[in-house]
N, C-alpha and C. Protein backbone atom coordinates (compact mmCIF):
# COMPACT_ATOMS: atom_id res chain seq x y z
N UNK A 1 59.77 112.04 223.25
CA UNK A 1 59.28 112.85 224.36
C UNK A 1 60.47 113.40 225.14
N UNK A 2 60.53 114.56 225.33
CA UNK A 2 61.58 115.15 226.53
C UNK A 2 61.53 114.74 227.45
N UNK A 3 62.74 115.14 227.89
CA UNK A 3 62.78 114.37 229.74
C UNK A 3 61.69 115.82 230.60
N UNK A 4 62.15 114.93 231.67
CA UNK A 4 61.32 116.02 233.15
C UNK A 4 62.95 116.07 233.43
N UNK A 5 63.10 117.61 233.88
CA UNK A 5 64.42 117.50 234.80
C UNK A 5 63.53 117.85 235.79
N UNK A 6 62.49 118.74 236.66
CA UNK A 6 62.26 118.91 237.34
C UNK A 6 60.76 117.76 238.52
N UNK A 7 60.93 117.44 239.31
CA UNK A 7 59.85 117.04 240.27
C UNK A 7 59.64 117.43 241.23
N UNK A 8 58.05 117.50 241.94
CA UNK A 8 58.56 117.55 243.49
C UNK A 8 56.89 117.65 244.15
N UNK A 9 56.57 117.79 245.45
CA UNK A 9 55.62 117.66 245.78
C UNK A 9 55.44 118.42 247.05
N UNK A 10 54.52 117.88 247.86
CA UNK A 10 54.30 119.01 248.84
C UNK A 10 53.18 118.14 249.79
N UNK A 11 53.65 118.49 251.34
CA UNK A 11 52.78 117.98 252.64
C UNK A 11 52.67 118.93 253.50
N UNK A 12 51.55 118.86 254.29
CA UNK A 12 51.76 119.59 255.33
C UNK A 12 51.72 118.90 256.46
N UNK A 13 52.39 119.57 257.14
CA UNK A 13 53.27 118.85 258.62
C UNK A 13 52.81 119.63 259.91
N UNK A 14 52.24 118.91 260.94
CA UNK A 14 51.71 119.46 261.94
C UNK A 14 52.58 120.06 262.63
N UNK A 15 53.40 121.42 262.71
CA UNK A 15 54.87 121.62 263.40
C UNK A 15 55.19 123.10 262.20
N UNK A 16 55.95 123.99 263.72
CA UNK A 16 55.93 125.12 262.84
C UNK A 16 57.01 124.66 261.98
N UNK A 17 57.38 125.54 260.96
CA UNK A 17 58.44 125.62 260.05
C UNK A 17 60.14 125.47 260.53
N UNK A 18 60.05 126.42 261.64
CA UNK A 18 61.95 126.15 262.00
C UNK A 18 61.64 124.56 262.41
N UNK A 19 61.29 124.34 263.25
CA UNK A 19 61.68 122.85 263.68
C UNK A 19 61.46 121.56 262.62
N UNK A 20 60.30 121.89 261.35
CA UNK A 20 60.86 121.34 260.52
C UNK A 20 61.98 120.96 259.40
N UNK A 21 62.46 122.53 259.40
CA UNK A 21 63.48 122.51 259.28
C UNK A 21 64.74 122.29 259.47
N UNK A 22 64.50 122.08 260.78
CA UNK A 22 65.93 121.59 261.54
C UNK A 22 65.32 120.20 261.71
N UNK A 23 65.04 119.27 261.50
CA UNK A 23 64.70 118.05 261.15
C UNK A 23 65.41 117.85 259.79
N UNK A 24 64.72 118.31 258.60
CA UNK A 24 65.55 117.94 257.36
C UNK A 24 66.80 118.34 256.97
N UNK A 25 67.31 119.43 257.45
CA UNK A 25 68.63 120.11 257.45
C UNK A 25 69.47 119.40 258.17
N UNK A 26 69.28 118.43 258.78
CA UNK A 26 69.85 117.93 259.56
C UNK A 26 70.19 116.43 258.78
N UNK A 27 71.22 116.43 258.30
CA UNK A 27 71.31 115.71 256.88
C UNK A 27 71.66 113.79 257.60
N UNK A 28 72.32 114.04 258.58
CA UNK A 28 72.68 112.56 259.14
C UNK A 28 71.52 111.47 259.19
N UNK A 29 70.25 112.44 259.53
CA UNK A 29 69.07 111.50 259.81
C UNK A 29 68.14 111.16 258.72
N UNK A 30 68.48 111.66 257.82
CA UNK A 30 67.90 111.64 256.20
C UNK A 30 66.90 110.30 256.61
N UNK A 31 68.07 109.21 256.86
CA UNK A 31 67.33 107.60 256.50
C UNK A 31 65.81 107.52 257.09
N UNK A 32 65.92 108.15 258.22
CA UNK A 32 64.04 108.42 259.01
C UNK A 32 63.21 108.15 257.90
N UNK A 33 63.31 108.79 257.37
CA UNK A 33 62.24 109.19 256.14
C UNK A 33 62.39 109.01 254.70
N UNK A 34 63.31 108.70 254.07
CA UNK A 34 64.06 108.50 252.78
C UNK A 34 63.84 107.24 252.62
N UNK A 35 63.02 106.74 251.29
CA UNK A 35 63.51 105.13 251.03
C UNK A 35 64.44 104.87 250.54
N UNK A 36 65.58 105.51 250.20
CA UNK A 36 67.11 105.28 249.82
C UNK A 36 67.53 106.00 250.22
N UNK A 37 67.86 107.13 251.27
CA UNK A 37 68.99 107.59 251.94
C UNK A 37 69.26 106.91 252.99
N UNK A 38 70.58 106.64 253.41
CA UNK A 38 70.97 105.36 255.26
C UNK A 38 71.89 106.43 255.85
N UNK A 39 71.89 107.55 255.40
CA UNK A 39 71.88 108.45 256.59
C UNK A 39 73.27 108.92 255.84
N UNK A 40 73.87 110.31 256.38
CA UNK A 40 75.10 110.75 255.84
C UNK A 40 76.46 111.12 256.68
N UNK A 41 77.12 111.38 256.18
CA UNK A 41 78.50 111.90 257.03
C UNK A 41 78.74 113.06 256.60
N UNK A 42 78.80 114.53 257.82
CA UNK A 42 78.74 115.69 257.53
C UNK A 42 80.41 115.70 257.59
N UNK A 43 81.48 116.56 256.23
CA UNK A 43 82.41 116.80 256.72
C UNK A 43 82.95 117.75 258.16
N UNK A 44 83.44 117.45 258.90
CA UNK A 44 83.77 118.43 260.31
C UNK A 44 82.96 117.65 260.96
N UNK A 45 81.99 117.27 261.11
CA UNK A 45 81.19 116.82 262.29
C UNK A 45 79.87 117.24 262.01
N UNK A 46 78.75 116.39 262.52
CA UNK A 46 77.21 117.10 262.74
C UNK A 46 77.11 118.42 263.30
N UNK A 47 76.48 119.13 262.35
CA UNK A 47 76.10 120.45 262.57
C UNK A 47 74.93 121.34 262.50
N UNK A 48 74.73 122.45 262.67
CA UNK A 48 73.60 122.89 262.02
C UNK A 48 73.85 123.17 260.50
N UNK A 49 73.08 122.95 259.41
CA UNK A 49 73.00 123.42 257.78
C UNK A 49 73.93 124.70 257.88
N UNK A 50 74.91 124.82 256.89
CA UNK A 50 75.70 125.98 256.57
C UNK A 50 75.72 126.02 254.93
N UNK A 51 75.49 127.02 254.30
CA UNK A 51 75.94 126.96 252.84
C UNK A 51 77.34 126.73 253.00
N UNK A 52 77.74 125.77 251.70
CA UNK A 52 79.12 125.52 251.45
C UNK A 52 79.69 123.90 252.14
N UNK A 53 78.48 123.88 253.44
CA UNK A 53 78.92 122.35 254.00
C UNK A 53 78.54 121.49 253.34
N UNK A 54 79.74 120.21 253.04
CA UNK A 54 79.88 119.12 252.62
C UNK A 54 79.40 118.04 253.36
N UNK A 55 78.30 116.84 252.36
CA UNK A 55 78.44 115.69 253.15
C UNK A 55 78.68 114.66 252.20
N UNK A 56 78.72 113.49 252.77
CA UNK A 56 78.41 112.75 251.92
C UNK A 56 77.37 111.54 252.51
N UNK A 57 76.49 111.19 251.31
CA UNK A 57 75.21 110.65 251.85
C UNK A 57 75.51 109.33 251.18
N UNK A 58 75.22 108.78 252.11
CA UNK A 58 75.17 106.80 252.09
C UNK A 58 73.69 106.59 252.03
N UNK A 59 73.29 105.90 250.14
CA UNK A 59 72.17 105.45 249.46
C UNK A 59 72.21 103.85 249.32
N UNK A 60 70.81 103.10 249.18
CA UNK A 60 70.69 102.01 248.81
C UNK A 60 69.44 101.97 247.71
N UNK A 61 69.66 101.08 247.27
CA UNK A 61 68.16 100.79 246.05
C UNK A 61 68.49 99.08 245.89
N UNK A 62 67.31 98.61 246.44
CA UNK A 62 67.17 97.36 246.12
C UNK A 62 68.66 96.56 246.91
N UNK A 63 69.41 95.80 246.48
CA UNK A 63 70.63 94.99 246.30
C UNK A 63 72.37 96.27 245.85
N UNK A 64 71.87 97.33 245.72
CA UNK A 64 72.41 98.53 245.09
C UNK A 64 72.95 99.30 246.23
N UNK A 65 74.31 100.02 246.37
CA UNK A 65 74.85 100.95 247.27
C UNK A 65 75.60 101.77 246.84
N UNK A 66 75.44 103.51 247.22
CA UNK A 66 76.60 104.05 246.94
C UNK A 66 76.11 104.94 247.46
N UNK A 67 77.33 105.62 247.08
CA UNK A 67 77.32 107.02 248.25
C UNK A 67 77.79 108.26 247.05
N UNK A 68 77.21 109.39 247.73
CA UNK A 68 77.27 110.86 246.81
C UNK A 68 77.81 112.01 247.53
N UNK A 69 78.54 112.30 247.20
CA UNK A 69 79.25 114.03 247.57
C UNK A 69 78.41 115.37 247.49
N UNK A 70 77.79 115.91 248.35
CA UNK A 70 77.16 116.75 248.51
C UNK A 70 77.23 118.05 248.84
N UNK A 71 76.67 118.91 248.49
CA UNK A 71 77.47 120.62 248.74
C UNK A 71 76.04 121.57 249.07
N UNK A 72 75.72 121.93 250.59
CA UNK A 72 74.99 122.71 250.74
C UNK A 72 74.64 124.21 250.14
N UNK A 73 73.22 124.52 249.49
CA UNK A 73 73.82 125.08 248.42
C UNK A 73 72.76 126.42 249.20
N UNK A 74 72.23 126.16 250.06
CA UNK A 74 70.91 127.03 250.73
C UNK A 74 70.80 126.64 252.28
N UNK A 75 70.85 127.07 253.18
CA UNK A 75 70.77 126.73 254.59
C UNK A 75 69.61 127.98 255.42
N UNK A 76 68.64 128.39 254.67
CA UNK A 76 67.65 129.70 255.30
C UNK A 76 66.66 129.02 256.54
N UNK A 77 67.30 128.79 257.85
CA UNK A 77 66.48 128.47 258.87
C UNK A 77 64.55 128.42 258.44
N UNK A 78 63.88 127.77 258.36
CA UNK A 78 62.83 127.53 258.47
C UNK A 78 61.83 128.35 257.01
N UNK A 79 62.76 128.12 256.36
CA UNK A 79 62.36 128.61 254.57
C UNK A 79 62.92 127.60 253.83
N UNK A 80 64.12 127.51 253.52
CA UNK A 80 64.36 126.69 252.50
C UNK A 80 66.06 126.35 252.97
N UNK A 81 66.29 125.04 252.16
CA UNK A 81 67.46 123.96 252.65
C UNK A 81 67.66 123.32 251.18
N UNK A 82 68.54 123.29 250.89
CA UNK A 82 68.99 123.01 249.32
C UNK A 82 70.44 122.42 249.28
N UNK A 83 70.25 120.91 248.63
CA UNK A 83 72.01 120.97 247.85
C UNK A 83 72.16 120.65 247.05
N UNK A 84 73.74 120.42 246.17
CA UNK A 84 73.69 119.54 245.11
C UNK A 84 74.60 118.62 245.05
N UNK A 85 74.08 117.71 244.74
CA UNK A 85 74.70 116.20 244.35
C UNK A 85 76.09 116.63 243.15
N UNK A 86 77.02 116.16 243.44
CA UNK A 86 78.18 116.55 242.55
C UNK A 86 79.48 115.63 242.55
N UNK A 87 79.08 114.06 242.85
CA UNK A 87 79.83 113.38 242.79
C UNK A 87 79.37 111.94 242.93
N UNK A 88 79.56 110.84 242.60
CA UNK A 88 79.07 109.63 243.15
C UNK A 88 80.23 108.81 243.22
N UNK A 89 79.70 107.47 243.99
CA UNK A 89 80.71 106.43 243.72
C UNK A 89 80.44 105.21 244.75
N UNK A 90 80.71 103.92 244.26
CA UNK A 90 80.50 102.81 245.23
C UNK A 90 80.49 102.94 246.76
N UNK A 91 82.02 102.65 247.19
CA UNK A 91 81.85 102.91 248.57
C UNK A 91 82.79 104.59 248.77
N UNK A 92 82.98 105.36 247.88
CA UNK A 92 83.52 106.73 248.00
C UNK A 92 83.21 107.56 246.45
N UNK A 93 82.84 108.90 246.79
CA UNK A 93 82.29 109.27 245.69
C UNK A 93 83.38 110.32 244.71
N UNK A 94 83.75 109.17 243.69
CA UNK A 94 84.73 109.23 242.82
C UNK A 94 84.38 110.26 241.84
N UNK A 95 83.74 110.00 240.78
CA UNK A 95 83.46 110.00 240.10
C UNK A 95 82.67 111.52 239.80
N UNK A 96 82.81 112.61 239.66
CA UNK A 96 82.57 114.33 239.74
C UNK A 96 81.93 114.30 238.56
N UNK A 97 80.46 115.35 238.52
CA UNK A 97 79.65 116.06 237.54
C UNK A 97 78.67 116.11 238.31
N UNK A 98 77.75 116.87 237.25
CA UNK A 98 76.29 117.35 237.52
C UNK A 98 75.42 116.52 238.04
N UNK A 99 75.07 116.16 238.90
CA UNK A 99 74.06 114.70 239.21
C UNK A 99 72.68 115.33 239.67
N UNK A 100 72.48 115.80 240.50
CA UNK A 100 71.29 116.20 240.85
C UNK A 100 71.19 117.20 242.10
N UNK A 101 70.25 118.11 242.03
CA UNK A 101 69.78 119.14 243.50
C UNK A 101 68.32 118.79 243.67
N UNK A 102 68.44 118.80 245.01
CA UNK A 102 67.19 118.62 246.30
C UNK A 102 66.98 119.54 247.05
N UNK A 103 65.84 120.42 246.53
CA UNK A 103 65.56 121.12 247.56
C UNK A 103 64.34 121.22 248.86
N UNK A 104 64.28 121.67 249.92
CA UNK A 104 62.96 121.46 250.29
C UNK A 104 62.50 123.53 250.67
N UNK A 105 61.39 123.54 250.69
CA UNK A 105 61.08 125.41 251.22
C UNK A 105 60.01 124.58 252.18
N UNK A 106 59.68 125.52 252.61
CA UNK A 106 59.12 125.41 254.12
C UNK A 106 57.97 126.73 254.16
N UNK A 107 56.88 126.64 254.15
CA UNK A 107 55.65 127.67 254.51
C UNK A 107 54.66 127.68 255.43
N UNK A 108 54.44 128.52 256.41
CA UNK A 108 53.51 128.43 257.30
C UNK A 108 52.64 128.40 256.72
N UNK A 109 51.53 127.87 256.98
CA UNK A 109 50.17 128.28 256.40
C UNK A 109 49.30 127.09 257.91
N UNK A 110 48.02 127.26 257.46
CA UNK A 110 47.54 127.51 258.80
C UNK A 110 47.29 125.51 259.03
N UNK A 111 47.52 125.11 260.36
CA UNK A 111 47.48 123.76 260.55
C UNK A 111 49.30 123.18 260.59
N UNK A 112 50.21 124.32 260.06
CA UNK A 112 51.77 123.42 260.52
C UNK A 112 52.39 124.15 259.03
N UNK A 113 53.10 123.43 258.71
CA UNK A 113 53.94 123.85 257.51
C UNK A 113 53.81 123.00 256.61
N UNK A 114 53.74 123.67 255.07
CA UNK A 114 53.56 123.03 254.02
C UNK A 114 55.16 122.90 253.67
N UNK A 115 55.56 121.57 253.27
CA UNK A 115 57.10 121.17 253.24
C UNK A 115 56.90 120.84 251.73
N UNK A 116 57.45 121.18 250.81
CA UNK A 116 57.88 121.76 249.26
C UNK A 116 59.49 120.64 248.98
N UNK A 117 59.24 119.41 248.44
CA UNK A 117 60.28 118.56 248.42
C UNK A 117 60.47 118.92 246.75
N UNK A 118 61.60 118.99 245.95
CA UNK A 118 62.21 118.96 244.80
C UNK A 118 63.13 118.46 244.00
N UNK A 119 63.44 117.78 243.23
CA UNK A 119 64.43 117.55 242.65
C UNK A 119 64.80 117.80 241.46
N UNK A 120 65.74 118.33 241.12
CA UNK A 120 66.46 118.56 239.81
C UNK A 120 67.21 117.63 239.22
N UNK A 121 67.40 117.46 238.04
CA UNK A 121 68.10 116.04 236.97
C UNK A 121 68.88 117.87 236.41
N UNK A 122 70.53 117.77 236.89
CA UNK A 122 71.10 118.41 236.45
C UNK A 122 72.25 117.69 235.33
N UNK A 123 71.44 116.32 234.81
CA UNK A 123 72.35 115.50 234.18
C UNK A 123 72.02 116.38 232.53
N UNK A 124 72.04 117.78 232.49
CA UNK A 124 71.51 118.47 231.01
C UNK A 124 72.70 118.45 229.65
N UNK A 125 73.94 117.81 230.27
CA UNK A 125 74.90 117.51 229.19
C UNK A 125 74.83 116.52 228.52
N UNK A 126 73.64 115.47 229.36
CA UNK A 126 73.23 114.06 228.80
C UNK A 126 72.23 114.07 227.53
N UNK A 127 72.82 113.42 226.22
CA UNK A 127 71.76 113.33 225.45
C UNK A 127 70.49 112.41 226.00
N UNK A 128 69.45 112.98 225.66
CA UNK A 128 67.97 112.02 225.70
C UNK A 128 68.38 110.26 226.16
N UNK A 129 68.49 110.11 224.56
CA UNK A 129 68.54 108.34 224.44
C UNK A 129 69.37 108.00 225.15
N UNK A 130 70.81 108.87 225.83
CA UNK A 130 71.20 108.02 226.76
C UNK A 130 70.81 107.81 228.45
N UNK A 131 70.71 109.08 228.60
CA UNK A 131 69.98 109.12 229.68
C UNK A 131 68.72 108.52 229.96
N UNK A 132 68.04 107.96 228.79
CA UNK A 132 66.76 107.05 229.43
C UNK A 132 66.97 105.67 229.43
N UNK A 133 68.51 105.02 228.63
CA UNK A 133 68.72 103.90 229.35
C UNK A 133 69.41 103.77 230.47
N UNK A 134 70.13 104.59 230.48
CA UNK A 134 70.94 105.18 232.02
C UNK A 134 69.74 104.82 233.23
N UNK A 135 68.90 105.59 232.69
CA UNK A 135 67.92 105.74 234.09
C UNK A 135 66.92 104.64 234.36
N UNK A 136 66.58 103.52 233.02
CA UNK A 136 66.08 102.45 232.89
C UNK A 136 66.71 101.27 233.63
N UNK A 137 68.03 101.31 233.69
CA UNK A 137 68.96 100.31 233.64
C UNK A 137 69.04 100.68 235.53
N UNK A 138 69.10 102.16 235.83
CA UNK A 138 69.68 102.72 237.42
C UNK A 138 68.17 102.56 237.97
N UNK A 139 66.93 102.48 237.63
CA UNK A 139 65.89 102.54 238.21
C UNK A 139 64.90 101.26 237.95
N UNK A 140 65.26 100.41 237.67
CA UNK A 140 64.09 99.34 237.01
C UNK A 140 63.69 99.24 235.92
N UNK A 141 64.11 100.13 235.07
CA UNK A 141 62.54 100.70 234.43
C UNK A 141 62.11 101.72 233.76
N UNK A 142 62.42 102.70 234.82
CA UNK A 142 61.37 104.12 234.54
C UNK A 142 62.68 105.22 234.51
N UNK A 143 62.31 105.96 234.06
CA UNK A 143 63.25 107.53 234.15
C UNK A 143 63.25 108.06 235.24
N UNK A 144 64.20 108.76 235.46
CA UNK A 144 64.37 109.19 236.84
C UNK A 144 63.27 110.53 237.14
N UNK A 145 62.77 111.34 236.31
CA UNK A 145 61.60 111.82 236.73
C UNK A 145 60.26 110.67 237.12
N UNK A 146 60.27 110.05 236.91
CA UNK A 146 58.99 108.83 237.69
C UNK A 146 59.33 108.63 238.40
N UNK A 147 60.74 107.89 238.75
CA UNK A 147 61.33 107.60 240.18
C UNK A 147 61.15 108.34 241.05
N UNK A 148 62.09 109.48 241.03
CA UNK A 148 62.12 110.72 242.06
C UNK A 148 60.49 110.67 242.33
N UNK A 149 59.75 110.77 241.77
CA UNK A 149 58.27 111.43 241.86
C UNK A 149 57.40 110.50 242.95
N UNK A 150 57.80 109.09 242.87
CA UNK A 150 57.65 108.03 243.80
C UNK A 150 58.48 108.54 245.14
N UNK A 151 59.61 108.67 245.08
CA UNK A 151 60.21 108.78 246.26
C UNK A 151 60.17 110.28 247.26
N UNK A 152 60.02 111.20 246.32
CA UNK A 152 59.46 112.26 246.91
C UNK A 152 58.10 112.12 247.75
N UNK A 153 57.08 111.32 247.40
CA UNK A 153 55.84 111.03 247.83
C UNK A 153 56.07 110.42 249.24
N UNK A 154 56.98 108.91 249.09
CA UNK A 154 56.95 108.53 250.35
C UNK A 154 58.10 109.27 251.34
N UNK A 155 58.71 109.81 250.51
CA UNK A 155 59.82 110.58 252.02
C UNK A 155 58.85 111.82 252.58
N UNK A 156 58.35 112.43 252.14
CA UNK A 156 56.75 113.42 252.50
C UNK A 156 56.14 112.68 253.41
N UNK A 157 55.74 111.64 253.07
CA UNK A 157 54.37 110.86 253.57
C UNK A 157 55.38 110.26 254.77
N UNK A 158 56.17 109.91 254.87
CA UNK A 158 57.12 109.35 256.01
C UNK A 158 57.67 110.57 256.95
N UNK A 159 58.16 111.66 256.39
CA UNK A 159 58.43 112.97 257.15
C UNK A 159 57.04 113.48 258.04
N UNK A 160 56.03 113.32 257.16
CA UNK A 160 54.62 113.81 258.31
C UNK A 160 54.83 112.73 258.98
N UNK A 161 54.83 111.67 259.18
CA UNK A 161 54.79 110.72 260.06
C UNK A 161 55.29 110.98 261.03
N UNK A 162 56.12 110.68 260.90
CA UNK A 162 57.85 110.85 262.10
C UNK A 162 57.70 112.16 262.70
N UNK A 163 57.34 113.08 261.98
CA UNK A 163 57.64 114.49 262.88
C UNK A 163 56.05 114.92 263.80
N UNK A 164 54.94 114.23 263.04
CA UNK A 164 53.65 114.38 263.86
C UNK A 164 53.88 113.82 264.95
N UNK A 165 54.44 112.24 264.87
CA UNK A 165 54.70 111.29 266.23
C UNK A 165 55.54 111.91 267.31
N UNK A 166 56.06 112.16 267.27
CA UNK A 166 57.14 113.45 268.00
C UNK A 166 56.32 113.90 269.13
């Protein structure tokens, strides 16, 4: 069976679009809502989203830590916010290639904004068989299209939360 490189899902959020947007663009606070992001370090300082800005995001899974090098790849105020993952590593992210993009788009529609979460497996230089013990061995279990597909759900379901409570 082929992989999934692509996942993603979709909520709607009581709150127009810019201010949801400037909620998720706002990359430091990731952890709110993320069951593995603990929040990131924008290079220069916290800012508003710029294409081209760097962070790097501090992850956990289980007993598991590391952190990823990140490159804003889309910053469109209250449409869409995009980056890509392009580095990992324990406690500094060493280690450079294709890892993955997250995007979110943002649509009014009537009752708040429908928030459009995504992820890409830009790991496409990876043969199959290795990449599904890769992702067996990095996830429990399952391939990283199942994973993501879990975690997209609850960072959604945790983002309406947090931003309705508001």
């Amino acid at each position: 069976m082929p992989r999934t490189f692509t996942v993603s899902d979709s909520v709607v959020v009581a709150r127009p679009p810019l201010a949801v947007y400037e909620e998720v663009s706002s990359v430091w606070q990731m952890d709110r809502w993320s069951p593995e992001n603990r929040g990131a370090r924008v290079h220069g300082g916290q800012r508003p989203a710029e294409v081209g800005m760097v962070f790097d995001g501090r992850n956990r899974r289980g007993r598991s830590s590391w952190t990823t090098r990140c490159t804003v790849l889309a910053a469109d105020p209250g449409e869409r916010f995009a980056f890509r993952v392009g580095a990992i590593g324990l406690r500094s992210p060493r280690l450079r290639g294709p890892i993955a993009t997250w995007e979110y788009r943002f649509e009014a529609v009537p009752g708040g904004t429908r928030v459009t979460e995504t992820w890409t497996d830009d790991r496409r230089g990876w043969p199959d068989p290795v990449a599904r013990v890769f992702d067996r061995i990095a996830t429990g279990g399952h391939t990283f299209a199942d994973f993501q597909r879990r975690n997209i759900a609850t960072t959604l379901r945790n983002l309406k939360a947090a931003l309705e409570a508001a």
